[in-house]
Protein backbone atom coordinates (compact mmCIF):
# COMPACT_ATOMS: atom_id res chain seq x y z
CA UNK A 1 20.92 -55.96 31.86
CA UNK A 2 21.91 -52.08 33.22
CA UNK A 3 19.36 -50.74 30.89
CA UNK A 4 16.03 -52.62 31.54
CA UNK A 5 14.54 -50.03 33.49
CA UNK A 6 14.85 -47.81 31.02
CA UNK A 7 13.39 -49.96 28.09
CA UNK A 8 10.42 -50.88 30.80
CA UNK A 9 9.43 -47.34 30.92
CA UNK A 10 9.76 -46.92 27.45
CA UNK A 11 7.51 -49.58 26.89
CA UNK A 12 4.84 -48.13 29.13
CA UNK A 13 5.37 -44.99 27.96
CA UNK A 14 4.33 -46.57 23.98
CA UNK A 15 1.61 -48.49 25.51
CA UNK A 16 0.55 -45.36 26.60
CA UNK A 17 0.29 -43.22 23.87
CA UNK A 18 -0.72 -46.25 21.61
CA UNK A 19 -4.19 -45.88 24.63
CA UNK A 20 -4.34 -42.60 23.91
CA UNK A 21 -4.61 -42.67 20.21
CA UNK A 22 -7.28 -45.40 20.10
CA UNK A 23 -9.39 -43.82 22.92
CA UNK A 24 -9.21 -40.41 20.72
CA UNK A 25 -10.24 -42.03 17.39
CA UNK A 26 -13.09 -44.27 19.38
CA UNK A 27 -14.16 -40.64 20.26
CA UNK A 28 -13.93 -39.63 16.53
CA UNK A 29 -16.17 -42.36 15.54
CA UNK A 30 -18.89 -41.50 18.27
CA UNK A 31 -18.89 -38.05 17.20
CA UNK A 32 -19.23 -39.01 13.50
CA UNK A 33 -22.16 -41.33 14.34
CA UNK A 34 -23.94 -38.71 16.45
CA UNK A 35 -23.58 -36.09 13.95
CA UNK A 36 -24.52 -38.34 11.08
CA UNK A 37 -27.52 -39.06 13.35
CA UNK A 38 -28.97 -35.69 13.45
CA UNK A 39 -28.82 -35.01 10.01
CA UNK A 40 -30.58 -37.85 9.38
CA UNK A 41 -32.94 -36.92 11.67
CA UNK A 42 -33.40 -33.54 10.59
CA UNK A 43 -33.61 -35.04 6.81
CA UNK A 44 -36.56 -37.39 7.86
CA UNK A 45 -38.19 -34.64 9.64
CA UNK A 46 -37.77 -32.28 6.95
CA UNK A 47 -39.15 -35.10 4.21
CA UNK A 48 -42.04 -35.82 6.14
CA UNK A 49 -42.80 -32.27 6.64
CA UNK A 50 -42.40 -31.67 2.56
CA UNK A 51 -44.59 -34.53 2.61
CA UNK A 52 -47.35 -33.38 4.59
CA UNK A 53 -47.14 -29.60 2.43
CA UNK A 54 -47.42 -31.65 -1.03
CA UNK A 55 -50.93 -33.75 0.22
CA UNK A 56 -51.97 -30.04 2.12
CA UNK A 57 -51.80 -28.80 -1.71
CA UNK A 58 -53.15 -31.73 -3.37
CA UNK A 59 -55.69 -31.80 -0.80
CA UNK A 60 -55.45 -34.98 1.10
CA UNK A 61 -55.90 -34.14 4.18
CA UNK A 62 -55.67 -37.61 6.05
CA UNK A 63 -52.07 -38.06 4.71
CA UNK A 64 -50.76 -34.35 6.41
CA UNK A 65 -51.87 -36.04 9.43
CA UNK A 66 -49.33 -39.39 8.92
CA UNK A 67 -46.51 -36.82 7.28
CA UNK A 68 -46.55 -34.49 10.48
CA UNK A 69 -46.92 -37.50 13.26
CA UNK A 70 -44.14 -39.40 11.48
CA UNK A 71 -41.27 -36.96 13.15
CA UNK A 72 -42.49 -37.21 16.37
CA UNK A 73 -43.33 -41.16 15.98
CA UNK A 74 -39.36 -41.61 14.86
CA UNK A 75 -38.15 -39.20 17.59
CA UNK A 76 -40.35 -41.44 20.31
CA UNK A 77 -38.77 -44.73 18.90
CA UNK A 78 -35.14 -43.86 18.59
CA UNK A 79 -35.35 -42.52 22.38
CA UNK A 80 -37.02 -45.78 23.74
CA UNK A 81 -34.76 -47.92 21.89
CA UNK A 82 -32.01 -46.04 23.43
CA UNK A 83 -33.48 -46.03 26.96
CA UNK A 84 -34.32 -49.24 26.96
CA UNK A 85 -32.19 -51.21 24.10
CA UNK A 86 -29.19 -51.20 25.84
């Protein structure tokens, strides 16, 4: 067989690029999921926030308290789940 080098590079050269390609769209996905992340986060933050204005008008005071703690209560639980979750 005079040409099975040339097929055996051939083939790694596919396997390569096939490596490539799946290591670039695993990359895509992480970079979806991390952006998708922060807007969520900023959307919770933001909601709670709106939350805490709406009882500050309506005067409930005790409830501004839970709407303004709830960011940073979310933002302390997604870190130690990620610290220590893996």
């Amino acid at each position: 067989m005079p040409d099975l080098p040339e097929r055996i590079v051939a083939m790694v050269e596919k396997e390569q690029v096939h490596k490539h390609n799946r290591e670039n769209k695993a990359m895509e996905y992480i970079r979806n999921d991390v952006r998708r992340g922060q807007i969520l986060g900023a959307l919770v933050s933001l909601g709670s926030l709106a939350t805490a204005g709406f009882c500050a008008w309506i005067g409930a005071p005790w409830i501004i308290v839970l709407g303004t703690i709830l960011p940073g209560l979310s933002t302390l639980f997604y870190w130690l789940l990620r610290r220590f979750g893996d």
